[in-house]
Protein backbone atom coordinates (compact mmCIF):
# COMPACT_ATOMS: atom_id res chain seq x y z
CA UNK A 1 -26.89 -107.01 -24.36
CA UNK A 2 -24.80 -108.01 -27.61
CA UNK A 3 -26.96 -105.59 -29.57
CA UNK A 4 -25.41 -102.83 -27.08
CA UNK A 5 -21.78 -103.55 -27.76
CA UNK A 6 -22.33 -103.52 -31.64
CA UNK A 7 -24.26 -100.02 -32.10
CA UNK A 8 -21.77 -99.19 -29.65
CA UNK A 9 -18.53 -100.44 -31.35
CA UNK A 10 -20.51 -99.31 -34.93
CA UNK A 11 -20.34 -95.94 -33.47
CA UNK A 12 -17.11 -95.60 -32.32
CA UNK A 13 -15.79 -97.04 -35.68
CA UNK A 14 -18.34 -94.25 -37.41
CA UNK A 15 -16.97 -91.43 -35.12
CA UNK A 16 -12.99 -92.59 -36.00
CA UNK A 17 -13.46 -92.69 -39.89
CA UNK A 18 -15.08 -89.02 -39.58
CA UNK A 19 -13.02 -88.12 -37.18
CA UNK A 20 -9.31 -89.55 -38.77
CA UNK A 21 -10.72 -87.17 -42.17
CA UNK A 22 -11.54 -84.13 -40.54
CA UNK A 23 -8.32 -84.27 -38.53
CA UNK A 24 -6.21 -85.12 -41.29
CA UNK A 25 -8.01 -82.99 -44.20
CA UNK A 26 -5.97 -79.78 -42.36
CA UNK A 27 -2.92 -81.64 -42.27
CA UNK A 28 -2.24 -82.64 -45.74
CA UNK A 29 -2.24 -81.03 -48.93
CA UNK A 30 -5.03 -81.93 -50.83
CA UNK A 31 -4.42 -81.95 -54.61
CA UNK A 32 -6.99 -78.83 -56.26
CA UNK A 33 -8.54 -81.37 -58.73
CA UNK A 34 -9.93 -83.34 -55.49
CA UNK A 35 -10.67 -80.54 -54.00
CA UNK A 36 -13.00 -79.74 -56.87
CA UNK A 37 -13.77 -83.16 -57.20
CA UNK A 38 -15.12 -83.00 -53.81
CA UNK A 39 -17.60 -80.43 -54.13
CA UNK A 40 -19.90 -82.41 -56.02
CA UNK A 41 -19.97 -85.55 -53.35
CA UNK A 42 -23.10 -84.15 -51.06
CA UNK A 43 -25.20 -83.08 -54.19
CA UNK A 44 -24.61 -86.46 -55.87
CA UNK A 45 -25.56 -88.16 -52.31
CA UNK A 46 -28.69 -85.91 -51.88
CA UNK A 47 -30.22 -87.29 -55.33
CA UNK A 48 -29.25 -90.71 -55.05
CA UNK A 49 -30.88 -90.72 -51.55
CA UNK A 50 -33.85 -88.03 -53.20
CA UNK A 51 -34.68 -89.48 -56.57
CA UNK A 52 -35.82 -92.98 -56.13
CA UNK A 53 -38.03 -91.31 -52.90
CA UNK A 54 -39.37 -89.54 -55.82
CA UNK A 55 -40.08 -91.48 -58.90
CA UNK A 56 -41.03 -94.58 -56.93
CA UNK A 57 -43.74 -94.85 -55.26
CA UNK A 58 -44.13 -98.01 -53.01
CA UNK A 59 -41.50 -99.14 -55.11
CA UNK A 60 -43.23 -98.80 -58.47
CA UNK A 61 -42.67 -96.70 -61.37
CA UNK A 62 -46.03 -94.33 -61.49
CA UNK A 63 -45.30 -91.74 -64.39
CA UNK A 64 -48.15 -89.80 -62.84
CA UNK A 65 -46.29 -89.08 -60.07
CA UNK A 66 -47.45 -85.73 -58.38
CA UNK A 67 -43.96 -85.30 -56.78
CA UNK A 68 -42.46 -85.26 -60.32
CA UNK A 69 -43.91 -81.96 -61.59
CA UNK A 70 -43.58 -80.60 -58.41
CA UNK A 71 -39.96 -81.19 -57.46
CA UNK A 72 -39.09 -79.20 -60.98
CA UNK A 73 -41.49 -76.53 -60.12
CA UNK A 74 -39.58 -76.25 -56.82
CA UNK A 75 -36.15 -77.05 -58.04
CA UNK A 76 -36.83 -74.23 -60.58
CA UNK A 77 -38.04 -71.80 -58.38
CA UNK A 78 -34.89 -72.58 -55.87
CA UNK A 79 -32.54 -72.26 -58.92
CA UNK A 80 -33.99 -69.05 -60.01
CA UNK A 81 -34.12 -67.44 -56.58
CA UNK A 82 -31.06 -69.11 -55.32
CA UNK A 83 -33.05 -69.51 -52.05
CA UNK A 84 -34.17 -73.43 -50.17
CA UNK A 85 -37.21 -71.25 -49.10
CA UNK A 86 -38.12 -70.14 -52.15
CA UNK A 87 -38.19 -73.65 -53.04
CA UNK A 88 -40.28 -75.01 -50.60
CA UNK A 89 -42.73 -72.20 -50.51
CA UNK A 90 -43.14 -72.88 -54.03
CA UNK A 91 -42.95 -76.73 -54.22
CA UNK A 92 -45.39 -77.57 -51.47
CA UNK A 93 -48.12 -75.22 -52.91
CA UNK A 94 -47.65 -76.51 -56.46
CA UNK A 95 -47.69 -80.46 -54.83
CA UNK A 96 -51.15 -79.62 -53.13
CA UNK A 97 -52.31 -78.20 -56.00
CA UNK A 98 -51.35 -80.78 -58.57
CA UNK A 99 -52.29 -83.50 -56.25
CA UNK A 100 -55.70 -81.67 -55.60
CA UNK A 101 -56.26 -81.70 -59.32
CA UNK A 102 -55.09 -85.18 -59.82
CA UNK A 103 -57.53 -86.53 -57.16
């Protein structure tokens, strides 16, 4: 029962915090160097969360890394194209491949 009442009192304190930013974010002036500033939070997040998922494997180092060759091939094609989908219909192929010819 005690496990209840914290995810529930974890998610009502989650939902305020969002909620007390998105309702005052329209409300107040926000200074254009944050604003800026603030454009570069979610990609920062994605490769803190993405990197170590793809350097480390089972927590190790492995230079060999399949994923490594094939996240640039992706990220390239996605930067060229300007397209996610381009980048996954390129990454995935080039990961099978590599990690076909890696064994």
């Amino acid at each position: 029962m005690i496990e209840w009442i914290v995810i529930i009192v974890v998610g009502i304190a989650t939902y305020a915090m969002r909620f007390v930013f998105i309702a005052l974010f329209g409300r107040i002036a926000v200074p254009p160097r944050l604003e800026k500033a603030l454009t570069y939070v979610a990609p920062a997040v994605l490769a803190a969360i993405t990197l170590p998922a793809l350097v480390f494997r089972e927590g190790v180092f492995e230079p060999l890394n399949p994923f490594v060759p094939a996240a640039i091939i992706g990220g390239l094609a996605g930067y060229l194209t300007k397209s996610i989908g381009a980048a996954i219909v390129v990454g995935l192929p080039a990961l099978w491949l590599i990690t076909w010819m890696v064994g």
